[in-house]
PDB file of N, CA and C in Angstrom:
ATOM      1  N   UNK A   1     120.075  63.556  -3.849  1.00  0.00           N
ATOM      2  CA  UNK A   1     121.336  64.247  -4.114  1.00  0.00           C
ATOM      3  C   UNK A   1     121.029  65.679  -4.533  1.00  0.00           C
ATOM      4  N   UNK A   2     121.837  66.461  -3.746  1.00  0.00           N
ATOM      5  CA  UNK A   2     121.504  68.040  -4.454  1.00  0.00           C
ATOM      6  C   UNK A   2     122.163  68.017  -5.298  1.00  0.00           C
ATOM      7  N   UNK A   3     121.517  69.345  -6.150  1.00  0.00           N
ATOM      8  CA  UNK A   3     121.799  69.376  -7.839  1.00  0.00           C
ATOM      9  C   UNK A   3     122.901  70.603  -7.540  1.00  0.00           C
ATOM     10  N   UNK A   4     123.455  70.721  -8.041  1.00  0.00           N
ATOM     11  CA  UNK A   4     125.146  71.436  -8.158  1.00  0.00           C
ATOM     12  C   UNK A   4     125.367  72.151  -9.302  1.00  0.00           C
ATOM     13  N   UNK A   5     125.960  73.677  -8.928  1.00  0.00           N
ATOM     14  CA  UNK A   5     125.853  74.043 -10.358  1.00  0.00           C
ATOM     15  C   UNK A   5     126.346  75.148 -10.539  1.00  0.00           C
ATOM     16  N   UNK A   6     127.597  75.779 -11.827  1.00  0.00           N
ATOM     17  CA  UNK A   6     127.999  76.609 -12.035  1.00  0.00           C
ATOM     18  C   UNK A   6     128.072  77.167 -13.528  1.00  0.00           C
ATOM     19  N   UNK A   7     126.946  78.177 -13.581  1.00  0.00           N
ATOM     20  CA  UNK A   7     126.841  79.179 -14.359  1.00  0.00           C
ATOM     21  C   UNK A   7     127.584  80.366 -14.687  1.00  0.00           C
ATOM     22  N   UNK A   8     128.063  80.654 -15.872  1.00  0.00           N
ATOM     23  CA  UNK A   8     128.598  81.978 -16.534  1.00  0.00           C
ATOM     24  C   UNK A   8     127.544  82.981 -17.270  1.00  0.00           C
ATOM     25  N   UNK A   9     127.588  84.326 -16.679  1.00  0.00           N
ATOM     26  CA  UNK A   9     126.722  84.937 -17.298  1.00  0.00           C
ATOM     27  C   UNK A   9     127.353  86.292 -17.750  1.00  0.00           C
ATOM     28  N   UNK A  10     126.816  86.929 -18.454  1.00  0.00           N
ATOM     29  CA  UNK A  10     128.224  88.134 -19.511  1.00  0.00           C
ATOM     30  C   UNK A  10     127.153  89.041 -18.748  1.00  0.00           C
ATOM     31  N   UNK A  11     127.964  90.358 -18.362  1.00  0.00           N
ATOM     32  CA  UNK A  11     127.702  91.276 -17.948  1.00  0.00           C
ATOM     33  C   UNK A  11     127.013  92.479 -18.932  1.00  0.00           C
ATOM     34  N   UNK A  12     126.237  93.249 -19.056  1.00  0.00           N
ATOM     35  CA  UNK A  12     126.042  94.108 -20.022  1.00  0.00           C
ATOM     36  C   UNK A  12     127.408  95.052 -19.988  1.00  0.00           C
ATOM     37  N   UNK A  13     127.801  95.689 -21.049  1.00  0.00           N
ATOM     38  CA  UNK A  13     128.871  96.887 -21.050  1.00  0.00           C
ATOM     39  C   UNK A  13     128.476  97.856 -20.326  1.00  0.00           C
ATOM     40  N   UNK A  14     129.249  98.331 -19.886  1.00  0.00           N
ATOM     41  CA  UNK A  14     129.124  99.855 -18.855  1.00  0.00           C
ATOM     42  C   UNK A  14     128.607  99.514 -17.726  1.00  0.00           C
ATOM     43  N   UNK A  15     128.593  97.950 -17.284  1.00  0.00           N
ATOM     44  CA  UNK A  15     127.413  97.897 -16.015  1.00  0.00           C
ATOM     45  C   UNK A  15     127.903  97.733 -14.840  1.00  0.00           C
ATOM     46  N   UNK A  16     129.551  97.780 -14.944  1.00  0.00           N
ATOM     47  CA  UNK A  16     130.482  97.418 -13.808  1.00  0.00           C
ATOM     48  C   UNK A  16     130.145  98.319 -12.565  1.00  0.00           C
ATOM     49  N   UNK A  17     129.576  99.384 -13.100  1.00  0.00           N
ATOM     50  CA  UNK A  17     129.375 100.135 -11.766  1.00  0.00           C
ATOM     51  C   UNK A  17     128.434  99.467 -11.031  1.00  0.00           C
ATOM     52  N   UNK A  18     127.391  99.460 -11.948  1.00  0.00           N
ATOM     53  CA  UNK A  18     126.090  99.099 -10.849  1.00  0.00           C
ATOM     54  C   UNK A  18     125.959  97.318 -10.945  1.00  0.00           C
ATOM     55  N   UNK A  19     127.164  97.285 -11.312  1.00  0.00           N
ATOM     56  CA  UNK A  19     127.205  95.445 -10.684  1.00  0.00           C
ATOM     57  C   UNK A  19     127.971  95.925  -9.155  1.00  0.00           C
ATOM     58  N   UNK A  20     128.801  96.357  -9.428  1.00  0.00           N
ATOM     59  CA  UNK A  20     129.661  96.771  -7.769  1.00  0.00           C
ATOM     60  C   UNK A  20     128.690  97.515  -7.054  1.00  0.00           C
ATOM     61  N   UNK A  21     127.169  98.163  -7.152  1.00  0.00           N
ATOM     62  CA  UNK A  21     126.103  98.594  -5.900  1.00  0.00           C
ATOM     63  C   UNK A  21     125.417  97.134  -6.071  1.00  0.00           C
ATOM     64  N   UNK A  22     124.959  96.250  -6.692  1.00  0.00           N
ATOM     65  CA  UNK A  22     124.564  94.983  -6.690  1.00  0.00           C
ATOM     66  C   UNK A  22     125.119  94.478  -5.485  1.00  0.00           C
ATOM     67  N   UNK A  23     126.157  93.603  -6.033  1.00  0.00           N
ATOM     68  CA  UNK A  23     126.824  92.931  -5.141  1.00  0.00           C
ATOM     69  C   UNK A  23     126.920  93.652  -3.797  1.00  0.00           C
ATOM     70  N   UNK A  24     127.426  94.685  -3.714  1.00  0.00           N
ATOM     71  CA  UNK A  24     127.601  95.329  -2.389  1.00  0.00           C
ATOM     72  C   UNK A  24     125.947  95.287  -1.517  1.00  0.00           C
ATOM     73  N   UNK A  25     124.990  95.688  -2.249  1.00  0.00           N
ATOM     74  CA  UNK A  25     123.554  95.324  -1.812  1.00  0.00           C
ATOM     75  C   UNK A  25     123.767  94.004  -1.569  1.00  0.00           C
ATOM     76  N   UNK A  26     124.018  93.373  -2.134  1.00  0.00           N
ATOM     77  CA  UNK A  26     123.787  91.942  -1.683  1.00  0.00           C
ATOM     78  C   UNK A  26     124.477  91.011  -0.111  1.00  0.00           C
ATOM     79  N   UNK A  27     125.765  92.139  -0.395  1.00  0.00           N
ATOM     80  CA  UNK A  27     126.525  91.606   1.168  1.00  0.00           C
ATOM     81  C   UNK A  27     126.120  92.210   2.342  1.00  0.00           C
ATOM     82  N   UNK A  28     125.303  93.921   2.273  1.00  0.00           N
ATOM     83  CA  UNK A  28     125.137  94.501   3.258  1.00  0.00           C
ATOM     84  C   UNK A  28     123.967  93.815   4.145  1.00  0.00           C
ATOM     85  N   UNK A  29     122.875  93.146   3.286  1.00  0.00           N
ATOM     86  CA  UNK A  29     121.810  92.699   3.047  1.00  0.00           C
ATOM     87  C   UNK A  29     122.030  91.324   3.338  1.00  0.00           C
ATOM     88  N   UNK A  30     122.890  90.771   3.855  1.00  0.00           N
ATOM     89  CA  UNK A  30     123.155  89.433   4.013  1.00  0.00           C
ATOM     90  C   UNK A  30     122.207  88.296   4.609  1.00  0.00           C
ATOM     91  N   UNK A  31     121.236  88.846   5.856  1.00  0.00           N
ATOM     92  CA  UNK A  31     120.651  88.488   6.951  1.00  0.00           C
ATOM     93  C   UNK A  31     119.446  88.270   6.096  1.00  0.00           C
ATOM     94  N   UNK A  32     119.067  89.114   5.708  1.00  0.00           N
ATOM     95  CA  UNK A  32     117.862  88.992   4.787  1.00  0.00           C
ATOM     96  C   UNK A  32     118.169  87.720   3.639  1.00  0.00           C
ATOM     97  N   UNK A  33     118.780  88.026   2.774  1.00  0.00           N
ATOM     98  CA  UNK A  33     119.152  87.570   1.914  1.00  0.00           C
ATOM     99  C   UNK A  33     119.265  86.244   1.788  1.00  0.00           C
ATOM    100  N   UNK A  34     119.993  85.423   3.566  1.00  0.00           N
ATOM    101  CA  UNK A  34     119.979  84.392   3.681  1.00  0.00           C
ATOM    102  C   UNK A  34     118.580  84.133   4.205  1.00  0.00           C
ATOM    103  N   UNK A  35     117.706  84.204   4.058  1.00  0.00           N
ATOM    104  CA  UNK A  35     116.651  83.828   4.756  1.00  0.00           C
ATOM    105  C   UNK A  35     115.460  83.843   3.549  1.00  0.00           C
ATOM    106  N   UNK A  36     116.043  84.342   2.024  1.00  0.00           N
ATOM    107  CA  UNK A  36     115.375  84.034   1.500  1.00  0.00           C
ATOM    108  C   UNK A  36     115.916  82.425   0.489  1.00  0.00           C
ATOM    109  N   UNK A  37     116.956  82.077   0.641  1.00  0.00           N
ATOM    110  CA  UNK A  37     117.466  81.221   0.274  1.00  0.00           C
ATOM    111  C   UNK A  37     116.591  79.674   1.073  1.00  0.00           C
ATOM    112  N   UNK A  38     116.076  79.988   2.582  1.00  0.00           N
ATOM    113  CA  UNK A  38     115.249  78.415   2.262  1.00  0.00           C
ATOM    114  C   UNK A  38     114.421  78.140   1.905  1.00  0.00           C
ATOM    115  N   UNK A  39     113.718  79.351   1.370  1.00  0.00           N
ATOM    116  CA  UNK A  39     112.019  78.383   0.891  1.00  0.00           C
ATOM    117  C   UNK A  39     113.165  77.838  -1.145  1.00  0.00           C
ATOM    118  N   UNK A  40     113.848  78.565  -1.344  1.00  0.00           N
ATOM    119  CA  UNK A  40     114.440  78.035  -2.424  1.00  0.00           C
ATOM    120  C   UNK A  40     115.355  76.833  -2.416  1.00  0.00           C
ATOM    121  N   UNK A  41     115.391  76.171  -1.509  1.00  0.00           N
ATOM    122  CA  UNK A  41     116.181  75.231  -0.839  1.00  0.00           C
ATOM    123  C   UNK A  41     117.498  75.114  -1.408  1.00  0.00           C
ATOM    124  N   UNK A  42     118.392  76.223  -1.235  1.00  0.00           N
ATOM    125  CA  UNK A  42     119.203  76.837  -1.883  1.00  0.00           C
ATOM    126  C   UNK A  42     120.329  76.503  -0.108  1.00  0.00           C
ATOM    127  N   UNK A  43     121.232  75.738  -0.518  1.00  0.00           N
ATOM    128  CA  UNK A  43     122.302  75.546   0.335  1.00  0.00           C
ATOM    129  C   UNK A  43     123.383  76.457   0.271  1.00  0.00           C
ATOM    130  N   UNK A  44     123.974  76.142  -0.599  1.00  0.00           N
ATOM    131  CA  UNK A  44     124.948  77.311  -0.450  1.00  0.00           C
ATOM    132  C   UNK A  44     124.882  78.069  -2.357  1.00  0.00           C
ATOM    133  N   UNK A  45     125.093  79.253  -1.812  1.00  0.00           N
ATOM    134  CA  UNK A  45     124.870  79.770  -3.740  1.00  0.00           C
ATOM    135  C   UNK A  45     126.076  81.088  -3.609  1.00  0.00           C
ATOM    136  N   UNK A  46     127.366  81.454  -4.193  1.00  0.00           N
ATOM    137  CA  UNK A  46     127.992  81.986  -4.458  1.00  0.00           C
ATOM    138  C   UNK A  46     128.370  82.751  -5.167  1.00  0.00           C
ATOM    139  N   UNK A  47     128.209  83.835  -5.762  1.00  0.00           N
ATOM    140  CA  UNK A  47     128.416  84.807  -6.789  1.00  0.00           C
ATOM    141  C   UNK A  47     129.964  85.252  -6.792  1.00  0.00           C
ATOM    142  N   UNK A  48     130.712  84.605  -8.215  1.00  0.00           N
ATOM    143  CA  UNK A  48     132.458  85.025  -8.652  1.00  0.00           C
ATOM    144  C   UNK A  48     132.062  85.894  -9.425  1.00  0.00           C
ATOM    145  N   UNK A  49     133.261  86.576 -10.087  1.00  0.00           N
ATOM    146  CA  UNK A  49     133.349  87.673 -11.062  1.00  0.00           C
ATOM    147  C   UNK A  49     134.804  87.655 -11.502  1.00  0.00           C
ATOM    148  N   UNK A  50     134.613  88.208 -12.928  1.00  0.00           N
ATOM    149  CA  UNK A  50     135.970  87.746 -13.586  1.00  0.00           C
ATOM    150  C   UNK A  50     135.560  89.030 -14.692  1.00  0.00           C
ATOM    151  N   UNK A  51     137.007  89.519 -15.175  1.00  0.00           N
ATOM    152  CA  UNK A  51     137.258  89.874 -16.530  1.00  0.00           C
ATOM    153  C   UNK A  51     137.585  89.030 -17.543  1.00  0.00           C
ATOM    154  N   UNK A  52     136.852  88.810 -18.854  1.00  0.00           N
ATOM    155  CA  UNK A  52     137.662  88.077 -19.523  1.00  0.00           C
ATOM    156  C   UNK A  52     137.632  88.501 -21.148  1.00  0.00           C
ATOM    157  N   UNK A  53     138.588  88.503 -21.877  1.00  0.00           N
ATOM    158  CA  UNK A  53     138.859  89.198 -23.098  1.00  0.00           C
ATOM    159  C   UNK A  53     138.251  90.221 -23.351  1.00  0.00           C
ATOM    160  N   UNK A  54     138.100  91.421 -22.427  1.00  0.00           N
ATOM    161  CA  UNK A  54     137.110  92.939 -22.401  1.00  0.00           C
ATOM    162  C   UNK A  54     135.930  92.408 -21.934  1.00  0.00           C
ATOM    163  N   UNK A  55     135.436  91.504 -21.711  1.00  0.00           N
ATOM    164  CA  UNK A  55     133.643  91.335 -21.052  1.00  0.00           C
ATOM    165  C   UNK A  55     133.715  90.817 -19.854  1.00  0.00           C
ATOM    166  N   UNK A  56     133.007  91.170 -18.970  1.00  0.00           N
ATOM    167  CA  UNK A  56     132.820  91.171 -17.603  1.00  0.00           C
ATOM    168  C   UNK A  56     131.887  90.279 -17.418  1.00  0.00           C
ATOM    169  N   UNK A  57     131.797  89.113 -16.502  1.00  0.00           N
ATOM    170  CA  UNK A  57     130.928  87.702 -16.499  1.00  0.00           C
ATOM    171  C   UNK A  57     130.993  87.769 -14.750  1.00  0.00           C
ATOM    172  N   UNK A  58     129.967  87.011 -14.401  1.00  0.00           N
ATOM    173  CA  UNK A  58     129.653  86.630 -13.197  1.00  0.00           C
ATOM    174  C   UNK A  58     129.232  85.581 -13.856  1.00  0.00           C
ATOM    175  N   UNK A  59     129.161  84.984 -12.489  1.00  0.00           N
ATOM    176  CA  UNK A  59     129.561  83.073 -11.962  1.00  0.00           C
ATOM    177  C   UNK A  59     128.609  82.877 -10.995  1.00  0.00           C
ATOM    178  N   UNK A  60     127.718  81.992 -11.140  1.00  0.00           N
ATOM    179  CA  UNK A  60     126.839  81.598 -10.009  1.00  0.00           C
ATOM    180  C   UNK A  60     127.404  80.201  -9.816  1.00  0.00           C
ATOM    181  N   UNK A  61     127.379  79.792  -8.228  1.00  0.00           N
ATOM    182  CA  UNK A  61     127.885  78.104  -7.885  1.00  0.00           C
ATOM    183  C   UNK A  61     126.699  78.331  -6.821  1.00  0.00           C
ATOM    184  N   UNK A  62     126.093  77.129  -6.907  1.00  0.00           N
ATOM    185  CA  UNK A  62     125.263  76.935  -6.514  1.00  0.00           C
ATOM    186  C   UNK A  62     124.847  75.569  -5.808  1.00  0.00           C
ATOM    187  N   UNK A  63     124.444  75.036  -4.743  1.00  0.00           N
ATOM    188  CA  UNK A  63     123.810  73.661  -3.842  1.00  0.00           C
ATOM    189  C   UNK A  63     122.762  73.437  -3.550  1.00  0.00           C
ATOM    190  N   UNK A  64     121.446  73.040  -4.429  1.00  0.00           N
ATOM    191  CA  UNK A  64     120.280  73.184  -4.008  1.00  0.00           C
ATOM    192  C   UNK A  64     119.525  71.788  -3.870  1.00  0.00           C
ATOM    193  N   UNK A  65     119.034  71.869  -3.462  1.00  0.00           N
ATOM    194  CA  UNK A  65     117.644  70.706  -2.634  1.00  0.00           C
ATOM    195  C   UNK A  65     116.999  70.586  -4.058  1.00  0.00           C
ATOM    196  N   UNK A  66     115.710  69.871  -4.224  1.00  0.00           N
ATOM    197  CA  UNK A  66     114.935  69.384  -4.518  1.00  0.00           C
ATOM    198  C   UNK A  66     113.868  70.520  -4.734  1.00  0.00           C
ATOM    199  N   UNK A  67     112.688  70.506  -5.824  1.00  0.00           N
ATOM    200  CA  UNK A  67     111.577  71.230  -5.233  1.00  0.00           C
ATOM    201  C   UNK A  67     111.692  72.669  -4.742  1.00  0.00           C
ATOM    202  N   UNK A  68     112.624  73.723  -4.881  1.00  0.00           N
ATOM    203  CA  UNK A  68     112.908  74.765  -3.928  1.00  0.00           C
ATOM    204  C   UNK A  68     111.873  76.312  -5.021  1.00  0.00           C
ATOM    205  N   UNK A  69     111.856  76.997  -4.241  1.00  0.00           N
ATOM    206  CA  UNK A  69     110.886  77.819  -4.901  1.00  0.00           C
ATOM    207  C   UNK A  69     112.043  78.636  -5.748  1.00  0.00           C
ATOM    208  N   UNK A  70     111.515  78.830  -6.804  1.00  0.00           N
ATOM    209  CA  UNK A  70     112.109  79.690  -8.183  1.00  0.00           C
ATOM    210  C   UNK A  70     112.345  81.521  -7.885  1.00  0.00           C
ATOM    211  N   UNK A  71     113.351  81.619  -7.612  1.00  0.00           N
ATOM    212  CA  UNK A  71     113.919  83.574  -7.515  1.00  0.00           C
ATOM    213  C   UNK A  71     112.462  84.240  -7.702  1.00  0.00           C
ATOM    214  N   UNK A  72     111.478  83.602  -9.108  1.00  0.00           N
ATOM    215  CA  UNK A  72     111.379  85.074  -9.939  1.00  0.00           C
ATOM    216  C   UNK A  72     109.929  84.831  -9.420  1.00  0.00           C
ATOM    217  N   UNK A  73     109.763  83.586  -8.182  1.00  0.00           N
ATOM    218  CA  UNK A  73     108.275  83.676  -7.835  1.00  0.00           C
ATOM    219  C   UNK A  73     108.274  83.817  -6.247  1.00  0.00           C
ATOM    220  N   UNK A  74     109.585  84.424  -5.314  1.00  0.00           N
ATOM    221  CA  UNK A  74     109.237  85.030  -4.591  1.00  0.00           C
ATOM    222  C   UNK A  74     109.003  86.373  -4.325  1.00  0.00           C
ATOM    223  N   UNK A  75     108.035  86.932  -3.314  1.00  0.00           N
ATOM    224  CA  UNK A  75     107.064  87.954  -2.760  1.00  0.00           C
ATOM    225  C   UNK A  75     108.579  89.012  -1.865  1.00  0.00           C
ATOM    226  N   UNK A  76     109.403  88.158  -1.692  1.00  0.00           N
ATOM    227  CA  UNK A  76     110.274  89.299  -0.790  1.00  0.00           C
ATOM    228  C   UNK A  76     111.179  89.732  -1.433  1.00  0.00           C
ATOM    229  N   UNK A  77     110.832  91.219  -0.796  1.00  0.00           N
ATOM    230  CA  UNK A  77     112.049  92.299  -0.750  1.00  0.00           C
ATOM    231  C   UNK A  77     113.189  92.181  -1.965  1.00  0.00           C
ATOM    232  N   UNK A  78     113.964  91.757  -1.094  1.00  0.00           N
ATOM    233  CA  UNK A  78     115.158  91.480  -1.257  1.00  0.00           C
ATOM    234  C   UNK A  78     115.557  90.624  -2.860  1.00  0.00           C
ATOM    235  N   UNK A  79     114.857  89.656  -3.128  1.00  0.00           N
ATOM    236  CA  UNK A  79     114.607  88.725  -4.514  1.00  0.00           C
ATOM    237  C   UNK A  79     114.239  89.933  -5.452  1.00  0.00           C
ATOM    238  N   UNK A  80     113.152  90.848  -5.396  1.00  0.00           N
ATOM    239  CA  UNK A  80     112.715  91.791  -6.124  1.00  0.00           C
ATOM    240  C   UNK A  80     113.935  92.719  -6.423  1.00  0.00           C
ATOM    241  N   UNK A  81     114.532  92.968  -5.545  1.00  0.00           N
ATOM    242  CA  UNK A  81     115.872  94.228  -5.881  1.00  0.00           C
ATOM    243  C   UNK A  81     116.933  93.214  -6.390  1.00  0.00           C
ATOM    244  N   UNK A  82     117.099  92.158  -5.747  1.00  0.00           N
ATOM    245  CA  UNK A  82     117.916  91.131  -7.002  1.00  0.00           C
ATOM    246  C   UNK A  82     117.851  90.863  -8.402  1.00  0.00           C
ATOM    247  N   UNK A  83     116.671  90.899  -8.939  1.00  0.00           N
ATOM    248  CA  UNK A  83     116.130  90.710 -10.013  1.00  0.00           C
ATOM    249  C   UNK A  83     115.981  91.780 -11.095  1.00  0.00           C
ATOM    250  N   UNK A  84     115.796  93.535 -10.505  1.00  0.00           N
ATOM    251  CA  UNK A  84     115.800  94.348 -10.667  1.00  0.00           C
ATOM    252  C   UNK A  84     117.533  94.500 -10.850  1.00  0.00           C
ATOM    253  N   UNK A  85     118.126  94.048 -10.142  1.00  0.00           N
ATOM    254  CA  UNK A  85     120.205  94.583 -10.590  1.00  0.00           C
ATOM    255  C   UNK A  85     119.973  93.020 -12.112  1.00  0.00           C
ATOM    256  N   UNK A  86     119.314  92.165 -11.835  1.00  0.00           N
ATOM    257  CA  UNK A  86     119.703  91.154 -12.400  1.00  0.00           C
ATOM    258  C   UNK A  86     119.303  91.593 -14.114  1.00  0.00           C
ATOM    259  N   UNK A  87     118.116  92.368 -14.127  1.00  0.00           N
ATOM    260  CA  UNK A  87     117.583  92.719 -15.248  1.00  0.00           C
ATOM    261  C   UNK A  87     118.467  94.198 -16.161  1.00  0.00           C
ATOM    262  N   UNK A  88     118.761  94.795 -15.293  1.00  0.00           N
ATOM    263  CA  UNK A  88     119.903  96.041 -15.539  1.00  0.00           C
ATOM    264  C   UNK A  88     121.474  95.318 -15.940  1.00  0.00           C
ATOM    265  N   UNK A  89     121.733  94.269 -15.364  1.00  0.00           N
ATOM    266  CA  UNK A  89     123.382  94.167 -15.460  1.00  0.00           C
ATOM    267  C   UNK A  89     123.299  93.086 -16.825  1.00  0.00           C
ATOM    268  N   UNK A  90     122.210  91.870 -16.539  1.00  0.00           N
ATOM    269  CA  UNK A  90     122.612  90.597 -17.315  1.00  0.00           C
ATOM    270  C   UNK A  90     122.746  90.787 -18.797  1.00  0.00           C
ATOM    271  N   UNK A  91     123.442  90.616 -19.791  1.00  0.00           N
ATOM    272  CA  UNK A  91     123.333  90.192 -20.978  1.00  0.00           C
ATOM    273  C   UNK A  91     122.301  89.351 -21.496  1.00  0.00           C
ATOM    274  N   UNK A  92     121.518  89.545 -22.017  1.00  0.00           N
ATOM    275  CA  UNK A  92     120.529  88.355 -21.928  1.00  0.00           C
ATOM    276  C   UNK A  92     120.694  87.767 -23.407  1.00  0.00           C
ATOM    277  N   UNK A  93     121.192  88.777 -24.788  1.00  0.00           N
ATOM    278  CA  UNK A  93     121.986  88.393 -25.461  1.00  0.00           C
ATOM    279  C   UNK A  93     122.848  87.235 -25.987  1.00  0.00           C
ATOM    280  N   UNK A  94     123.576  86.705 -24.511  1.00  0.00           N
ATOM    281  CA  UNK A  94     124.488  85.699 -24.704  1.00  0.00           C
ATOM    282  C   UNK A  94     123.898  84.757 -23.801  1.00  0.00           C
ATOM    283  N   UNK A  95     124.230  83.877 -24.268  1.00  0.00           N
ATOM    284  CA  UNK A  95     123.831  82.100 -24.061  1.00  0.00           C
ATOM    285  C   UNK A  95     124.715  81.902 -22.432  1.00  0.00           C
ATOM    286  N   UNK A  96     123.913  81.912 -21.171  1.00  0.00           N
ATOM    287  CA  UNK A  96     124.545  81.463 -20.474  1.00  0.00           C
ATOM    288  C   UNK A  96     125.344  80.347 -20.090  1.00  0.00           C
ATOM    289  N   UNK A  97     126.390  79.746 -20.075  1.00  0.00           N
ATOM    290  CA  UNK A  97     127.215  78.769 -20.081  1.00  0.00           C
ATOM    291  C   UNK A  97     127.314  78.119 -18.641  1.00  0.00           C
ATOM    292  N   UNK A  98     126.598  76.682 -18.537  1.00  0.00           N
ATOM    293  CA  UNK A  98     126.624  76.243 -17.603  1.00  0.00           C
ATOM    294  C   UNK A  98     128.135  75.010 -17.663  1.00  0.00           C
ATOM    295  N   UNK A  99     128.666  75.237 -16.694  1.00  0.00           N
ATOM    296  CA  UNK A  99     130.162  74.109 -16.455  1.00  0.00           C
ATOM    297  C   UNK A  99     129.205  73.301 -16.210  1.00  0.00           C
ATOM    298  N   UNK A 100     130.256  71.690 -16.470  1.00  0.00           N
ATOM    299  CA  UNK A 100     129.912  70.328 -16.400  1.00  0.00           C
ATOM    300  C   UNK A 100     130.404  69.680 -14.927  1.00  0.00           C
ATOM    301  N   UNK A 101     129.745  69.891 -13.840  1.00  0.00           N
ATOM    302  CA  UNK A 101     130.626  69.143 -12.994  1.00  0.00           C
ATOM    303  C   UNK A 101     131.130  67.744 -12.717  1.00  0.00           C
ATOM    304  N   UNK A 102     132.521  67.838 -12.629  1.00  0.00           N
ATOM    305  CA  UNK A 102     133.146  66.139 -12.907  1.00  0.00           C
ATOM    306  C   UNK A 102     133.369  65.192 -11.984  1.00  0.00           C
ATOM    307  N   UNK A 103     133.428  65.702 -10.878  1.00  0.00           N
ATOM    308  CA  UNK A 103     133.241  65.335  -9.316  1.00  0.00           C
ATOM    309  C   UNK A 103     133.040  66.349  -8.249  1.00  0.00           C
ATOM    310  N   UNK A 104     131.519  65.618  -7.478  1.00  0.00           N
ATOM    311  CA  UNK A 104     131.105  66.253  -6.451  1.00  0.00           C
ATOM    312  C   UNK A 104     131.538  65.582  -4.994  1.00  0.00           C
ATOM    313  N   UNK A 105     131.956  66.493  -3.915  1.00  0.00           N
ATOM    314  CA  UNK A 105     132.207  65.808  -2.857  1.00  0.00           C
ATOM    315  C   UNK A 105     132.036  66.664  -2.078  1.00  0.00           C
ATOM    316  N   UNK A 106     130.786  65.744  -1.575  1.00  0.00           N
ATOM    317  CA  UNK A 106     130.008  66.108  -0.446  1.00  0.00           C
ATOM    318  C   UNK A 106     129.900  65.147   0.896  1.00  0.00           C
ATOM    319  N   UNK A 107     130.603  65.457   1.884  1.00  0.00           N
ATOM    320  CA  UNK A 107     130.636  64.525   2.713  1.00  0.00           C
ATOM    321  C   UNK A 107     129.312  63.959   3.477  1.00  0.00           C
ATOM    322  N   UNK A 108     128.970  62.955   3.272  1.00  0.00           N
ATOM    323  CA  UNK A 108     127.759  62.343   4.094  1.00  0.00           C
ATOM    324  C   UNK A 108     126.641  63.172   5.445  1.00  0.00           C
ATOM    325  N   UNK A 109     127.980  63.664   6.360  1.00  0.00           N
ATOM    326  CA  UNK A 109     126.835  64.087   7.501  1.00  0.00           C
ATOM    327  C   UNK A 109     126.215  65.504   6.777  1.00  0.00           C
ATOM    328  N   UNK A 110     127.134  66.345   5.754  1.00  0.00           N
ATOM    329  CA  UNK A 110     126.238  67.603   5.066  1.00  0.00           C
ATOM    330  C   UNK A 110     125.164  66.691   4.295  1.00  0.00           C
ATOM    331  N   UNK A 111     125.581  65.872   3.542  1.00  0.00           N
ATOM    332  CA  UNK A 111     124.463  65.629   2.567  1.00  0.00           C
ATOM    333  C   UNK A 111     123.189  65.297   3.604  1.00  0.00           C
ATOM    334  N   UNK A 112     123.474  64.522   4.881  1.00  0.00           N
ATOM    335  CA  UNK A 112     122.336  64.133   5.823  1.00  0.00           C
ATOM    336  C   UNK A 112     121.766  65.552   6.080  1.00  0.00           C
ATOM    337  N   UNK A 113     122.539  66.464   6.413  1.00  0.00           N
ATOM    338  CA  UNK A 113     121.944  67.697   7.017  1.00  0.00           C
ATOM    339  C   UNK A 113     121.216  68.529   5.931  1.00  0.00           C
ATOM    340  N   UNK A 114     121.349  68.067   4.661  1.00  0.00           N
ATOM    341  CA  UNK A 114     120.919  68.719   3.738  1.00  0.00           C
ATOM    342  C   UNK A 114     119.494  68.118   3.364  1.00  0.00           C
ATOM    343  N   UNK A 115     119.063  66.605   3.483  1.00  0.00           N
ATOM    344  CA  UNK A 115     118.120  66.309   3.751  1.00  0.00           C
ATOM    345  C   UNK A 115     117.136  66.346   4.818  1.00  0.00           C
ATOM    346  N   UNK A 116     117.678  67.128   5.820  1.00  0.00           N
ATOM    347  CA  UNK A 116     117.139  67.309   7.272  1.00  0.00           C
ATOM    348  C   UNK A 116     116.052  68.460   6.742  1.00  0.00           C
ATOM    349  N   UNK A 117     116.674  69.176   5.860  1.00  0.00           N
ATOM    350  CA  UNK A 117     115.909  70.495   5.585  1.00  0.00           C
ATOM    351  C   UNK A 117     114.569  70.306   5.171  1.00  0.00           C
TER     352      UNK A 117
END
């Protein structure tokens, strides 16, 4: 069963700008980007964003495999300039808040295709 998962993380103050060249790096960069997602056996992974009572949070949702290699120990590109917005924007300050998920539904032929990988 893939492990499932949605994280809250607080934005540093003032960082809205260069969260909006982040993200935007991140969509222009897409091709790449997805291609570093299989050695992490990373199915689907989603980045939300929200205001909430003056602090700015991003949301990771995430579908991953088993075994998948860890962000901060790949060699490419692309992970490195992720990590680099990730180290500039994140709060590291505050306790990231992972949600409890209460039901997953995943229909059979994905979950098969997800073990195909």
């Amino acid at each position: 069963m893939p492990t499932v998962e949605l994280t809250r993380f607080r934005v540093l103050p003032d960082k809205t700008q260069l969260v909006d060249e982040w993200l935007l790096f991140l969509n222009e960069h897409m091709q790449e980007t997805l291609l570093t997602l299989e050695a992490e056996k990373m199915y689907i992974e989603t980045i939300f964003r929200e205001v909430l009572d003056g602090y700015e949070y991003l949301y990771w949702y995430s579908v991953q495999g088993e075994n998948g290699q860890a962000v901060e120990d790949s060699q490419h590109w692309i992970d490195k300039k992720h990590l680099e917005y990730w180290n500039k924007c994140i709060d590291k300050t505050f306790r990231p808040v992972d949600l409890t998920p209460e039901v997953i539904m995943i229909p059979e032929k994905i979950k098969y295709a997800m073990n195909e990988t």
